[in-house]
Protein backbone atom coordinates (compact mmCIF):
# COMPACT_ATOMS: atom_id res chain seq x y z
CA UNK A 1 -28.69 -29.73 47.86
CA UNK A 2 -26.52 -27.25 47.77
CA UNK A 3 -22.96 -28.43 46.23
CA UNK A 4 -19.34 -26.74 46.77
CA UNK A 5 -17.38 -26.19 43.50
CA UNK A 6 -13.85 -27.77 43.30
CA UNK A 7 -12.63 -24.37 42.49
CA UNK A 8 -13.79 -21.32 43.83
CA UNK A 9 -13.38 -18.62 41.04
CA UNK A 10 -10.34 -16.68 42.75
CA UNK A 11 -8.49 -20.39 42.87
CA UNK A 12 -9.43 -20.85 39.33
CA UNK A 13 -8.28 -17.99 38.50
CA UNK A 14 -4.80 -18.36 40.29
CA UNK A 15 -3.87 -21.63 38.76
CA UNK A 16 -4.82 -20.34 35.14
CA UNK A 17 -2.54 -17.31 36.13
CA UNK A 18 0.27 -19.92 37.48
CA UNK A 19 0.05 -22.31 34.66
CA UNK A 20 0.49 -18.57 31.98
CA UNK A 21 3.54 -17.95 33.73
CA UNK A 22 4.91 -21.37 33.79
CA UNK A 23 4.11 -21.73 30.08
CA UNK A 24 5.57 -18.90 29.28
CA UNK A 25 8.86 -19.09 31.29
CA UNK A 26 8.59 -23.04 29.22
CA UNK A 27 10.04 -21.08 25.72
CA UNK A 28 6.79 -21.72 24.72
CA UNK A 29 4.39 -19.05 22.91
CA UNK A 30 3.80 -16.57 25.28
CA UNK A 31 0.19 -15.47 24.63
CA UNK A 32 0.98 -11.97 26.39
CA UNK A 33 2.88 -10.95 23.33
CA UNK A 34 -0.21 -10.74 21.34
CA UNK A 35 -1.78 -7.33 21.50
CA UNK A 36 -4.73 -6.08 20.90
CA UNK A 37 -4.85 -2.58 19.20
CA UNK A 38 -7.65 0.25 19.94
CA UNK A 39 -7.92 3.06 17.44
CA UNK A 40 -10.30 5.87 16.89
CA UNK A 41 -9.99 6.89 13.04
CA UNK A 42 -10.43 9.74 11.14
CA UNK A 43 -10.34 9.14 7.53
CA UNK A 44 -9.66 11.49 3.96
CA UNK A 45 -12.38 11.61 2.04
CA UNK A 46 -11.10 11.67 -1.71
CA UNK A 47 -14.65 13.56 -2.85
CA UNK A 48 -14.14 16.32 -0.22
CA UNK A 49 -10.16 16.25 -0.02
CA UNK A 50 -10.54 19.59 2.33
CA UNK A 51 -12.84 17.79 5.39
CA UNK A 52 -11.84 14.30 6.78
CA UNK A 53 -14.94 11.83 7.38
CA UNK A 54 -16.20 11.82 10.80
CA UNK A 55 -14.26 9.82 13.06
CA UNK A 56 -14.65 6.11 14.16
CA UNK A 57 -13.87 3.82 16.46
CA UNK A 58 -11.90 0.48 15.54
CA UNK A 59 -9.53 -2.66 16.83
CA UNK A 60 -6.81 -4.83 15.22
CA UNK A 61 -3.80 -7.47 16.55
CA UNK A 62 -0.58 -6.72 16.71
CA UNK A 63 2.41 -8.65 18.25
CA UNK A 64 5.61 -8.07 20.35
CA UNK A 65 9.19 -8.32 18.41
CA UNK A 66 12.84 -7.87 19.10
CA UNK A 67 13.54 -4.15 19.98
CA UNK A 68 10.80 -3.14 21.75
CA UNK A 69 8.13 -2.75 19.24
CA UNK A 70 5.10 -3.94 18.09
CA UNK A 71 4.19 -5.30 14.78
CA UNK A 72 1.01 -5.17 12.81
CA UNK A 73 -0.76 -3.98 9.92
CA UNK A 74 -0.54 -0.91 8.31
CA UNK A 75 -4.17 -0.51 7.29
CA UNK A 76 -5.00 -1.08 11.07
CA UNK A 77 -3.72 1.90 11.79
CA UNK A 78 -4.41 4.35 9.08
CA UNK A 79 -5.61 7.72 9.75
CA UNK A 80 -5.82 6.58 13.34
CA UNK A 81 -5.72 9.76 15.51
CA UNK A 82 -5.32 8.13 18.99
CA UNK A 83 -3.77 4.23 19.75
CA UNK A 84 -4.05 2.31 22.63
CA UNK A 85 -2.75 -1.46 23.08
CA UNK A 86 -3.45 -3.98 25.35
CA UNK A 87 -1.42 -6.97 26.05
CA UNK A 88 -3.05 -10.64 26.09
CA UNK A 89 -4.60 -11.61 29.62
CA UNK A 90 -4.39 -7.49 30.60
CA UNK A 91 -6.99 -5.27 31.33
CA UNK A 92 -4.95 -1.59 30.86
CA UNK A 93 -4.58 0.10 27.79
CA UNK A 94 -1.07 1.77 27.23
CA UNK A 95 -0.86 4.98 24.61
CA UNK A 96 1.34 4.32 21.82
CA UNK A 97 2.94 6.16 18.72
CA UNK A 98 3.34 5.28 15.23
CA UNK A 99 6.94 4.56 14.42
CA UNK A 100 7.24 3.35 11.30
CA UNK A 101 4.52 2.58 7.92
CA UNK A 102 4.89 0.64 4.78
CA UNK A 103 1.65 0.83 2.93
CA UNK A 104 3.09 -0.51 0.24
CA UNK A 105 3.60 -4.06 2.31
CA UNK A 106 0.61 -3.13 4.84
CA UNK A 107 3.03 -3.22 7.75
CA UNK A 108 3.87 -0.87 10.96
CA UNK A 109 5.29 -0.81 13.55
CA UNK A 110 3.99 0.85 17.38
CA UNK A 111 5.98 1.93 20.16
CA UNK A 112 3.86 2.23 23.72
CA UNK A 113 4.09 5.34 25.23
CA UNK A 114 5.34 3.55 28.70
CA UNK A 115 8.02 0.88 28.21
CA UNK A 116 6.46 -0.95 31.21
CA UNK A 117 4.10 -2.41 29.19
CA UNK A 118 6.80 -5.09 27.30
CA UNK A 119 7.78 -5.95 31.06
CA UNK A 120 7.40 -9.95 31.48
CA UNK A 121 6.76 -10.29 27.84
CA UNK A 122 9.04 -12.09 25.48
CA UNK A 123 8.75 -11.44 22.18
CA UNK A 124 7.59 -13.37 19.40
CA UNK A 125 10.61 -14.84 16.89
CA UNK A 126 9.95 -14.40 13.40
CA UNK A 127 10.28 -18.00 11.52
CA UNK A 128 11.20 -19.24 7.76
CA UNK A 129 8.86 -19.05 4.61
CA UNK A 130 5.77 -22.05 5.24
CA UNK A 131 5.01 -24.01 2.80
CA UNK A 132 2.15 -25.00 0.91
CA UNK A 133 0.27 -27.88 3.30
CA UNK A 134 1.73 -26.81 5.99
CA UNK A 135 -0.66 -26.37 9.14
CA UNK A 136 -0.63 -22.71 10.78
CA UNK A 137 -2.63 -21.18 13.53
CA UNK A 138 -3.78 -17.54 13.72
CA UNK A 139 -4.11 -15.70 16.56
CA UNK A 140 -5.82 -12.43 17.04
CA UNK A 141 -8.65 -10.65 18.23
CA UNK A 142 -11.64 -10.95 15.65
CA UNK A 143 -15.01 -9.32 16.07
CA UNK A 144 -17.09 -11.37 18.07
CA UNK A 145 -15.55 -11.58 21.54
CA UNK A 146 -13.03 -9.55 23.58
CA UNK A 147 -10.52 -12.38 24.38
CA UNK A 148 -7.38 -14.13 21.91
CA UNK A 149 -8.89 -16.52 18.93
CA UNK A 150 -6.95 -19.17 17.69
CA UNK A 151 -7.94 -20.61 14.27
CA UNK A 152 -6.10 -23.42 12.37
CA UNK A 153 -5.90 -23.65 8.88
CA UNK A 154 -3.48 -24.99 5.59
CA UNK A 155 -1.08 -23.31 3.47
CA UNK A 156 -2.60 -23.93 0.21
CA UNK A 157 -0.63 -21.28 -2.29
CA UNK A 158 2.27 -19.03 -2.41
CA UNK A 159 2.25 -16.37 -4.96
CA UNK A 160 2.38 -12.80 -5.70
CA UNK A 161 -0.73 -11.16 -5.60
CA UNK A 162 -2.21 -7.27 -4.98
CA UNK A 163 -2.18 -6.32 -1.19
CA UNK A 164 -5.66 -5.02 -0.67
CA UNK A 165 -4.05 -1.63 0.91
CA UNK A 166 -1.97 -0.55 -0.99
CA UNK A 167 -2.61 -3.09 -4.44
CA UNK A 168 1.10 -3.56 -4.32
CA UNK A 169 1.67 -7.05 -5.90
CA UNK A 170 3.87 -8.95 -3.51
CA UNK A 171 4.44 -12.50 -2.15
CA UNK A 172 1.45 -13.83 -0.26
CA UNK A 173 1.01 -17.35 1.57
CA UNK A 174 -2.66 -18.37 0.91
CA UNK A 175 -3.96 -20.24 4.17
CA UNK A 176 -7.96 -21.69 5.00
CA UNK A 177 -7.77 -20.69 8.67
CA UNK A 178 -10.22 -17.87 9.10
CA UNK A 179 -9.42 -14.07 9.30
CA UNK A 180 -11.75 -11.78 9.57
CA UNK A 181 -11.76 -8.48 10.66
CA UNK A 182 -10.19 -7.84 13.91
CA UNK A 183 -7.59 -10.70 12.94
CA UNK A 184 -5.75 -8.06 10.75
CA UNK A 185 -2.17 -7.19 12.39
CA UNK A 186 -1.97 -10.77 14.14
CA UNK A 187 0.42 -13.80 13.83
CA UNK A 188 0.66 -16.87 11.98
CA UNK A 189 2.62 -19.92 13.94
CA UNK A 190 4.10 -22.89 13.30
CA UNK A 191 4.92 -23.85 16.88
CA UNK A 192 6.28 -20.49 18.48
CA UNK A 193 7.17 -19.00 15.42
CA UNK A 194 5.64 -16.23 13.27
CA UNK A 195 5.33 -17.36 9.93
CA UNK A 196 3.05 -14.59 8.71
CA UNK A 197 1.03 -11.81 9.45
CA UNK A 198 -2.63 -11.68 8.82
CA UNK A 199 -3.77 -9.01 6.18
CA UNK A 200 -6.82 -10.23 4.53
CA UNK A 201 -9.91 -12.11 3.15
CA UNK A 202 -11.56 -12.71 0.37
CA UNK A 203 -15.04 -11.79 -0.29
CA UNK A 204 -17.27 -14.34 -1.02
CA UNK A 205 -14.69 -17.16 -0.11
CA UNK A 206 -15.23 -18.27 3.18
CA UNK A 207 -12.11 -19.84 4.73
CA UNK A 208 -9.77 -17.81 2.51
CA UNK A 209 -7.46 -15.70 3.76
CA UNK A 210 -3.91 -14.23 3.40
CA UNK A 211 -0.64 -13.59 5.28
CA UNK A 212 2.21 -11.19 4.75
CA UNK A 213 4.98 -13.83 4.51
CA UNK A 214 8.26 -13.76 6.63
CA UNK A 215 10.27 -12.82 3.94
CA UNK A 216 8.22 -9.50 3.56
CA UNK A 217 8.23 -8.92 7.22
CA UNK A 218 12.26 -9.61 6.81
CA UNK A 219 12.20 -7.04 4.17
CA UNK A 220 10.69 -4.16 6.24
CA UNK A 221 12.74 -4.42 9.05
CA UNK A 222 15.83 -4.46 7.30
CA UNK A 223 14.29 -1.55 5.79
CA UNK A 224 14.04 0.35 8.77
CA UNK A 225 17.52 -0.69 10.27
CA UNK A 226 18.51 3.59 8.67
CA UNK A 227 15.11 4.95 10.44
CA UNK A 228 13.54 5.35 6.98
CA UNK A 229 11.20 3.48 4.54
CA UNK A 230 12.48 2.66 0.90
CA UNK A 231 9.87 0.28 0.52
CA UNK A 232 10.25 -2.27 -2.70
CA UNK A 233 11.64 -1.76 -5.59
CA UNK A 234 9.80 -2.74 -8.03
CA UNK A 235 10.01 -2.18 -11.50
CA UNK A 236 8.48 1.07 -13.79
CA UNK A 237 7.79 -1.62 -16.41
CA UNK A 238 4.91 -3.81 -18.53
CA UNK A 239 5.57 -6.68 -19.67
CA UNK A 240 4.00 -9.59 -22.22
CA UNK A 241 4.05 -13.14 -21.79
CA UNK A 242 5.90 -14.95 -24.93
CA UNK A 243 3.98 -18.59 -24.54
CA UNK A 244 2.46 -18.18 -28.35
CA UNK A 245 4.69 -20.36 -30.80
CA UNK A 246 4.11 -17.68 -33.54
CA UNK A 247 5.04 -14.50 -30.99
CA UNK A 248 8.76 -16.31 -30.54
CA UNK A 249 9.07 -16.96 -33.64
CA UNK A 250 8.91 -13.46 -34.67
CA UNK A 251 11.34 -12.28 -31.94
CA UNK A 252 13.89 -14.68 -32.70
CA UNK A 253 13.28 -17.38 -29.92
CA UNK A 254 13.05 -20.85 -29.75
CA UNK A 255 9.32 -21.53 -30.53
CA UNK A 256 9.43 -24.66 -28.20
CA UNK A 257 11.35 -23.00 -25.69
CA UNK A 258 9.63 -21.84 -22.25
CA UNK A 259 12.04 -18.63 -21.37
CA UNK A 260 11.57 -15.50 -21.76
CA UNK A 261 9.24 -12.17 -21.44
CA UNK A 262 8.54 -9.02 -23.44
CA UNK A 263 9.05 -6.03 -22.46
CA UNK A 264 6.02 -3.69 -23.97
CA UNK A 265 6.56 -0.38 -21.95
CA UNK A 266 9.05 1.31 -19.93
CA UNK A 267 8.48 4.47 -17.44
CA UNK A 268 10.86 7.02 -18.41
CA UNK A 269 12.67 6.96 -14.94
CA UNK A 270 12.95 3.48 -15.05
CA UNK A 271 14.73 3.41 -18.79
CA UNK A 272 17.60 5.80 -17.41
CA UNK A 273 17.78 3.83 -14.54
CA UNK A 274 18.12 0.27 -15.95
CA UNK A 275 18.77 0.88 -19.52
CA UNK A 276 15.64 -1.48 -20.60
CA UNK A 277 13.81 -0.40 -23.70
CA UNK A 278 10.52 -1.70 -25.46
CA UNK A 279 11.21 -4.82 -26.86
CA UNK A 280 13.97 -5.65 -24.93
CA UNK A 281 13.20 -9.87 -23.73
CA UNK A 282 14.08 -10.43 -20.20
CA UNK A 283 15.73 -14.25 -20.12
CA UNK A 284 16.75 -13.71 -16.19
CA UNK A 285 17.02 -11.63 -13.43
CA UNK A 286 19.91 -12.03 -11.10
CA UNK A 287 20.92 -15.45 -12.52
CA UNK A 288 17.40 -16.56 -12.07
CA UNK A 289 15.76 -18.08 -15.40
CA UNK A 290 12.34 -16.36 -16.30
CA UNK A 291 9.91 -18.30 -17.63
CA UNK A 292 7.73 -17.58 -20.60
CA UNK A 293 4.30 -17.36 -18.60
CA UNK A 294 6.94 -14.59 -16.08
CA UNK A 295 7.09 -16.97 -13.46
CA UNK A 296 10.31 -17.89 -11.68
CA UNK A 297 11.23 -20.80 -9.79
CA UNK A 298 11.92 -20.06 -5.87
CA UNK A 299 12.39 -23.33 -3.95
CA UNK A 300 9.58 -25.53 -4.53
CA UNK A 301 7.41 -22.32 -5.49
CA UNK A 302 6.53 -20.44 -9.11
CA UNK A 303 6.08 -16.92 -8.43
CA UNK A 304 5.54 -13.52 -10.80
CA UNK A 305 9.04 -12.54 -11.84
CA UNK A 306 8.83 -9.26 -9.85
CA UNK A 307 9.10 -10.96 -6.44
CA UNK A 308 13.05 -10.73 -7.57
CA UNK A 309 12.56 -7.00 -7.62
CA UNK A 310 10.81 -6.96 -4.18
CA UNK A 311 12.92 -8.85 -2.45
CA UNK A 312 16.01 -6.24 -3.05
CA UNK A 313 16.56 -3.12 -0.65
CA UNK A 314 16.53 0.10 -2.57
CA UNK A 315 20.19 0.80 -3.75
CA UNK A 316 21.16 -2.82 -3.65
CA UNK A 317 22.56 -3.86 -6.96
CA UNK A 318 20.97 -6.07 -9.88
CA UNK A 319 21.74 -7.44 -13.31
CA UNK A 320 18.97 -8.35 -15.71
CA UNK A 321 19.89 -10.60 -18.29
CA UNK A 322 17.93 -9.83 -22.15
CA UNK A 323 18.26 -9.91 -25.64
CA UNK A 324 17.83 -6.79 -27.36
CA UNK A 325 17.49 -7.67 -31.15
CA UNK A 326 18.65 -11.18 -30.61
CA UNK A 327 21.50 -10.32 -28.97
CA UNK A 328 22.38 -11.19 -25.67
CA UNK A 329 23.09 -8.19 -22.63
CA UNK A 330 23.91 -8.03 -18.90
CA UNK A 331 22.09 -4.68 -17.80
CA UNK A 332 23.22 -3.73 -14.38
CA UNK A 333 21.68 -1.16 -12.27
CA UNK A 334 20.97 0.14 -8.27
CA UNK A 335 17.60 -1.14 -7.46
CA UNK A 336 15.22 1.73 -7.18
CA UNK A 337 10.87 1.95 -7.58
CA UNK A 338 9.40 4.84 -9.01
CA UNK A 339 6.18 6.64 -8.83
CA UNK A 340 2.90 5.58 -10.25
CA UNK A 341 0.66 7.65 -12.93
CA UNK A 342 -2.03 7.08 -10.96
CA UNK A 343 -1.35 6.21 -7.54
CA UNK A 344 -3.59 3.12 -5.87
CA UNK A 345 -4.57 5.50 -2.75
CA UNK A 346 -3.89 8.41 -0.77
CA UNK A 347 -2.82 6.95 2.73
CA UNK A 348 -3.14 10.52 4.63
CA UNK A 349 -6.17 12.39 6.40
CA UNK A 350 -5.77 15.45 4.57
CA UNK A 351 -5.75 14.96 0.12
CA UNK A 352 -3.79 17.33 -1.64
CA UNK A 353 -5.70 20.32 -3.64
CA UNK A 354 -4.97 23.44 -4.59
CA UNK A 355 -8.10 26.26 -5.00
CA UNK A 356 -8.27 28.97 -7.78
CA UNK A 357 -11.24 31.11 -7.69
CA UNK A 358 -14.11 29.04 -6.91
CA UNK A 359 -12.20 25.70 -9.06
CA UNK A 360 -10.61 22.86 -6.99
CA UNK A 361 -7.69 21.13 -8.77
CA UNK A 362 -6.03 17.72 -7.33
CA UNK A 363 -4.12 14.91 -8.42
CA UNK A 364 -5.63 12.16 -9.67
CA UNK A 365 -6.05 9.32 -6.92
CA UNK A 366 -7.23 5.60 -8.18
CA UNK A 367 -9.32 5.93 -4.56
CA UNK A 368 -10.96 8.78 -5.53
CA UNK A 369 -12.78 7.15 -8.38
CA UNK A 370 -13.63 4.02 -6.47
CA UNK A 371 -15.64 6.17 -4.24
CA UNK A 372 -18.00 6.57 -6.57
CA UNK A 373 -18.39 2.34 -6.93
CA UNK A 374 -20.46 1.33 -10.07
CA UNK A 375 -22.08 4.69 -10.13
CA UNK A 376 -19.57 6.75 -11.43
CA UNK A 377 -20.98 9.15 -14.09
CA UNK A 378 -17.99 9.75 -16.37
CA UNK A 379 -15.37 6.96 -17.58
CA UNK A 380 -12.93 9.11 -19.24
CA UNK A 381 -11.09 9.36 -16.34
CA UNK A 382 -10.78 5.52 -15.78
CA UNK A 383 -8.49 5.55 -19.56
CA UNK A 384 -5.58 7.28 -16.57
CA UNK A 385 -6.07 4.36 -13.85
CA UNK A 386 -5.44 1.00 -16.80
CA UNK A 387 -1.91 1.12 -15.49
CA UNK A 388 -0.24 3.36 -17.95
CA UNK A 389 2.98 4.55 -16.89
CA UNK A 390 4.36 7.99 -16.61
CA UNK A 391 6.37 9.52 -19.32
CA UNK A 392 8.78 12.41 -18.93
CA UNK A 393 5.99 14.93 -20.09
CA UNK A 394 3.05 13.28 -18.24
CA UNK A 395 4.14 12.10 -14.52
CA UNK A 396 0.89 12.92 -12.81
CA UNK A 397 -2.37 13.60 -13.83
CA UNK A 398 -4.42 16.87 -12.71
CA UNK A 399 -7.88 16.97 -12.71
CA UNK A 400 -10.30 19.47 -11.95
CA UNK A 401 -11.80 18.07 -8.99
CA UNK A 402 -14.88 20.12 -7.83
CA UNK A 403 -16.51 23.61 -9.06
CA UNK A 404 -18.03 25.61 -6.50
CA UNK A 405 -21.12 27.80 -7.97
CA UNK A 406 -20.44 31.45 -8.06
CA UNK A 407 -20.51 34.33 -10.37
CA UNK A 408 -17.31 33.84 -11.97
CA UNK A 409 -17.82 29.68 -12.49
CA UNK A 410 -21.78 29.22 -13.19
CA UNK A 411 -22.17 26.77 -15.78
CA UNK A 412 -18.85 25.66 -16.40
CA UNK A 413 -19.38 22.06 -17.30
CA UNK A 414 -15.69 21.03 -16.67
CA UNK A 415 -15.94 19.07 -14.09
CA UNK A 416 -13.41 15.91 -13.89
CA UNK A 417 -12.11 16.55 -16.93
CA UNK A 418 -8.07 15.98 -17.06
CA UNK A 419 -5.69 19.31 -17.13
CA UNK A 420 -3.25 18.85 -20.51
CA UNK A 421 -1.94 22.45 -20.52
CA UNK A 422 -1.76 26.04 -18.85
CA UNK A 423 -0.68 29.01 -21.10
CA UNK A 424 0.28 25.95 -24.01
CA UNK A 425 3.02 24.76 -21.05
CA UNK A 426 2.18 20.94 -21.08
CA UNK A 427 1.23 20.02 -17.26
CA UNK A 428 3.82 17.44 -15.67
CA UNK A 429 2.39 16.94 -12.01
CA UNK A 430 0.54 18.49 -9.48
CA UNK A 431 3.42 20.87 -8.17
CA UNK A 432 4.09 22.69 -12.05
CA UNK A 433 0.59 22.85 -12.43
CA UNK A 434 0.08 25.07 -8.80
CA UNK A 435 3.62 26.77 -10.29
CA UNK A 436 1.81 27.66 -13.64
CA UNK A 437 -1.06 28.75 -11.52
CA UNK A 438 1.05 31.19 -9.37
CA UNK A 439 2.54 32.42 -12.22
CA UNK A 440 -0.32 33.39 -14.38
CA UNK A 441 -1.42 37.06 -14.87
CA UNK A 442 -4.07 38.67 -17.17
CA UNK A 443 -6.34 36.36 -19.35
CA UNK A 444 -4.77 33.09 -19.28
CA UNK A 445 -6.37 29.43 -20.30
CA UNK A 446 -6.18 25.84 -19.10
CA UNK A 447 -6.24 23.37 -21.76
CA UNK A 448 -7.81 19.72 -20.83
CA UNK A 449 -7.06 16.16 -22.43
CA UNK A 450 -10.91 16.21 -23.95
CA UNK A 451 -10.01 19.25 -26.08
CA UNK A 452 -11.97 21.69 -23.88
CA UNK A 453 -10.29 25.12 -23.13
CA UNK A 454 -10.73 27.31 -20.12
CA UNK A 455 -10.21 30.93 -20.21
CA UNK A 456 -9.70 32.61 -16.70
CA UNK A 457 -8.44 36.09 -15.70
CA UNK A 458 -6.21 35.51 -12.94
CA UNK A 459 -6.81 38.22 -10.88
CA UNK A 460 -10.83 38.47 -10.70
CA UNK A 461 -10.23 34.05 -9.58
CA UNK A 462 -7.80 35.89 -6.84
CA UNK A 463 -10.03 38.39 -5.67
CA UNK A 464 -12.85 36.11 -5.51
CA UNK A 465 -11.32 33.63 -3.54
CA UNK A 466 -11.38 33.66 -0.29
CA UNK A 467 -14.95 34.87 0.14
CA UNK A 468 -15.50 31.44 -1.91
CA UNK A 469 -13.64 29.89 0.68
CA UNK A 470 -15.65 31.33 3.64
CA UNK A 471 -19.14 30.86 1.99
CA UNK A 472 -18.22 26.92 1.26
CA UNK A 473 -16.19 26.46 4.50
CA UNK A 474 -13.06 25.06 2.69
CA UNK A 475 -9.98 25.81 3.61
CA UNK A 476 -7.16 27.44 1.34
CA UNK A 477 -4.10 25.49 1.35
CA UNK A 478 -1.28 27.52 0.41
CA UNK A 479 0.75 25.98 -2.44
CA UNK A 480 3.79 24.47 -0.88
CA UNK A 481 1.72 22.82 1.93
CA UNK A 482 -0.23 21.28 -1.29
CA UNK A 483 2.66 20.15 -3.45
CA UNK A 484 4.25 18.69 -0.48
CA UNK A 485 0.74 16.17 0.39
CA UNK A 486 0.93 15.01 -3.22
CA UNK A 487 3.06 12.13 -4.46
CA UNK A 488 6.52 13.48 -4.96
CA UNK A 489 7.01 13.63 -8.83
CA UNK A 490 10.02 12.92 -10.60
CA UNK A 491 12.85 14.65 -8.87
């Protein structure tokens, strides 16, 4: 026998559309505002900074805030040469443009192409800091299906930790719900609120994964209130933990006392900036008490001391609180970041190089050596990427990236080594090394860090060049395009 469903699938599909609407006109989550992004990517490739990797297809969640825009992760859309969204329960995919990026805090923010597309919609409201045991839900689009997953899980840590992007340490909210890759870009709620965003697992940890916390997501829209990106300032600074009884003893502090960190090494903008020196002790940070391990109390939380840094807009003031040779000081400074040695990654298609004769110079990128994984065949260049921090003769390290075999270069065996010196003028950064290239004439020589000296003439590298470039396919950047893709030095 034959039977007659209740519900024919155009009915079924009616109420399900009725009951959306209701909900959503309820002030309850509106499921519409939860996007799902389309991207085809072309990536740099940091071992052949003058050809991109083939492109690739991709996806990733975003959401719908205040203003118009759409939030998600940075990382989702890296590289990405075209961007389409879709809204939840739609079928059409709406163009839309990159507006704003924060590597540093993996964050971005899309704006579709046709301002229909937010019609109907109401956007998601950002909520307070969760706390640890508190039940969220993400939502997204994961691999494995085409339609919005919902996955429930507890806060079980707040701290600071490395953002997988960008290895930025900032405040994370550790939850079990699952996020995997798709998820990346989506929200976190408690009720209707966001109370994160997802950015990422953890290999080899099932049921671990990570949000960007609201007061991050706070941050970067403040941030962008003057159509720019500061970014956080965080300090140019290493510092020591001063647990060891014997270590405060010798600097003067209480041995059974619990405040208090070391200062072990200052970058040299930072020190004009802030005024702290090596062996300065940092007691507080804007009236907050920092504790001996560098942990700081922040409601019912301990985080790393530098979540005080992050949390201030560049240019907002601070006052650290030290002893300097057991005397007590109130430093107070603008809060400003400044440039690393060796920068994490390079977040653009094209990678910065310059070309002389048939040798290809760059700036060192931490990226470029992790493309080599466990493999890599020299480790001297590892000594740049342990975190050191720049000093007013050393703000960049330049490395001769590639030699291309011709007359004038067969059997050089310089390859990777690290550029000290050009003419016995110490290198700074990328853009006074292509200066000191430009400028040299006649026999000339480039010094490196492993004691190994290269003598060029400058004018049979010139007239060999561009046939080089034609025989290899590479294109010659001319200098200012190159110093401009590299990390801006100290101004």
């Amino acid at each position: 026998m034959i039977r007659t469903p209740l519900f024919t699938p155009s009915i079924l599909s009616l109420l399900i559309l009725i009951l959306f609407f209701h909900s959503a006109d309820a002030g309850e989550f509106d499921p519409r505002a939860v996007v799902k992004i389309f991207v085809t990517i072309s990536p740099g490739n940091p071992d052949r900074p003058w050809a991109p990797d083939p492109p690739y297809e991709a996806s990733g969640t975003g959401f719908v805030i205040g203003g118009k825009r759409i939030l998600t992760n940075a990382h989702v859309i890296e590289c990405a040469t075209y961007i389409a969204v879709k809204r939840g329960g739609d079928t059409r995919q709406y163009r839309a443009d990159v507006r704003f990026v924060s590597d540093e805090s993996d964050m971005a923010i899309l704006i579709p192409e046709d301002p229909a597309f937010f019609e109907g919609i109401r956007p998601l409201r950002l909520g307070s800091d969760p706390r640890v045991r508190d039940e969220v839900t993400v939502v997204g689009y994961p691999i494995g299906g085409e339609e919005l997953s919902y996955s429930s899980g507890i806060v079980s840590r707040i701290e600071v930790n490395a953002y997988a992007h960008s290895w930025t340490p900032l405040l994370t909210v550790q939850v079990d719900a699952a996020i995997n890759p798709g998820n990346s870009g989506g929200p976190a709620l408690i009720d209707d609120h966001v109370v994160g965003i997802a950015m990422m697992g953890t290999r080899g940890a099932d049921g671990v994964g990570y949000l960007v916390p609201p007061v991050i997501i706070q941050h970067f829209l403040d941030d962008i209130d003057d159509q720019r990106v500061d970014g956080h300032p965080l300090p140019g600074i290493h510092t020591m933990a001063l647990e060891n009884r014997m270590q405060r003893e010798y600097y003067g502090l209480d041995p059974d006392g619990d405040l208090g960190i070391l200062v072990v090494d200052v970058d040299f903008e930072y020190a004009l900036l802030s005024g702290l020196q090596a062996g300065d002790i940092i007691m507080e940070i804007d009236g907050v008490l920092v504790q001996a391990n560098g942990k700081v109390k922040m409601g019912d939380d301990l985080v790393f001391y530098t979540h005080l840094f992050a949390l201030r807009q560049a240019g907002e003031p601070m006052q650290i609180g030290i002893l300097r040779d057991g005397a007590p000081r109130l430093l107070r400074f603008a809060a400003a970041a400044t440039a690393s040695l060796v920068p994490y990654r390079y977040f653009q298609r094209d990678y910065p190089y310059v070309m002389f004769g048939g040798l290809i110079f760059a700036p060192l990128y931490y990226d470029f050596i992790r493309t080599y994984g466990d493999s890599w065949p020299d480790a001297s260049l590892f000594a740049y990427c342990d975190g050191r921090l720049r000093t007013h003769e050393k703000r960049q390290i330049v490395f001769l990236h590639t030699i291309l075999k011709h007359e004038t270069t067969v059997d050089l065996p310089l390859r990777w080594n690290v550029v000290r010196s050009v003419n016995g003028e110490p290198v700074r950064d990328f853009a006074h090394f292509i200066r000191l290239l430009d400028d040299a004439r006649g026999w000339f020589d480039i010094v490196f860090e492993s004691e190994a000296v290269l003598r060029l003439r400058a004018e049979d590298c010139r007239a060999a060049q561009r046939g080089i470039a034609e025989t290899y396919g590479i294109p010659l950047p001319k200098p200012d395009a190159a110093i401009a893709k590299s990390v801006p030095p100290s101004q």
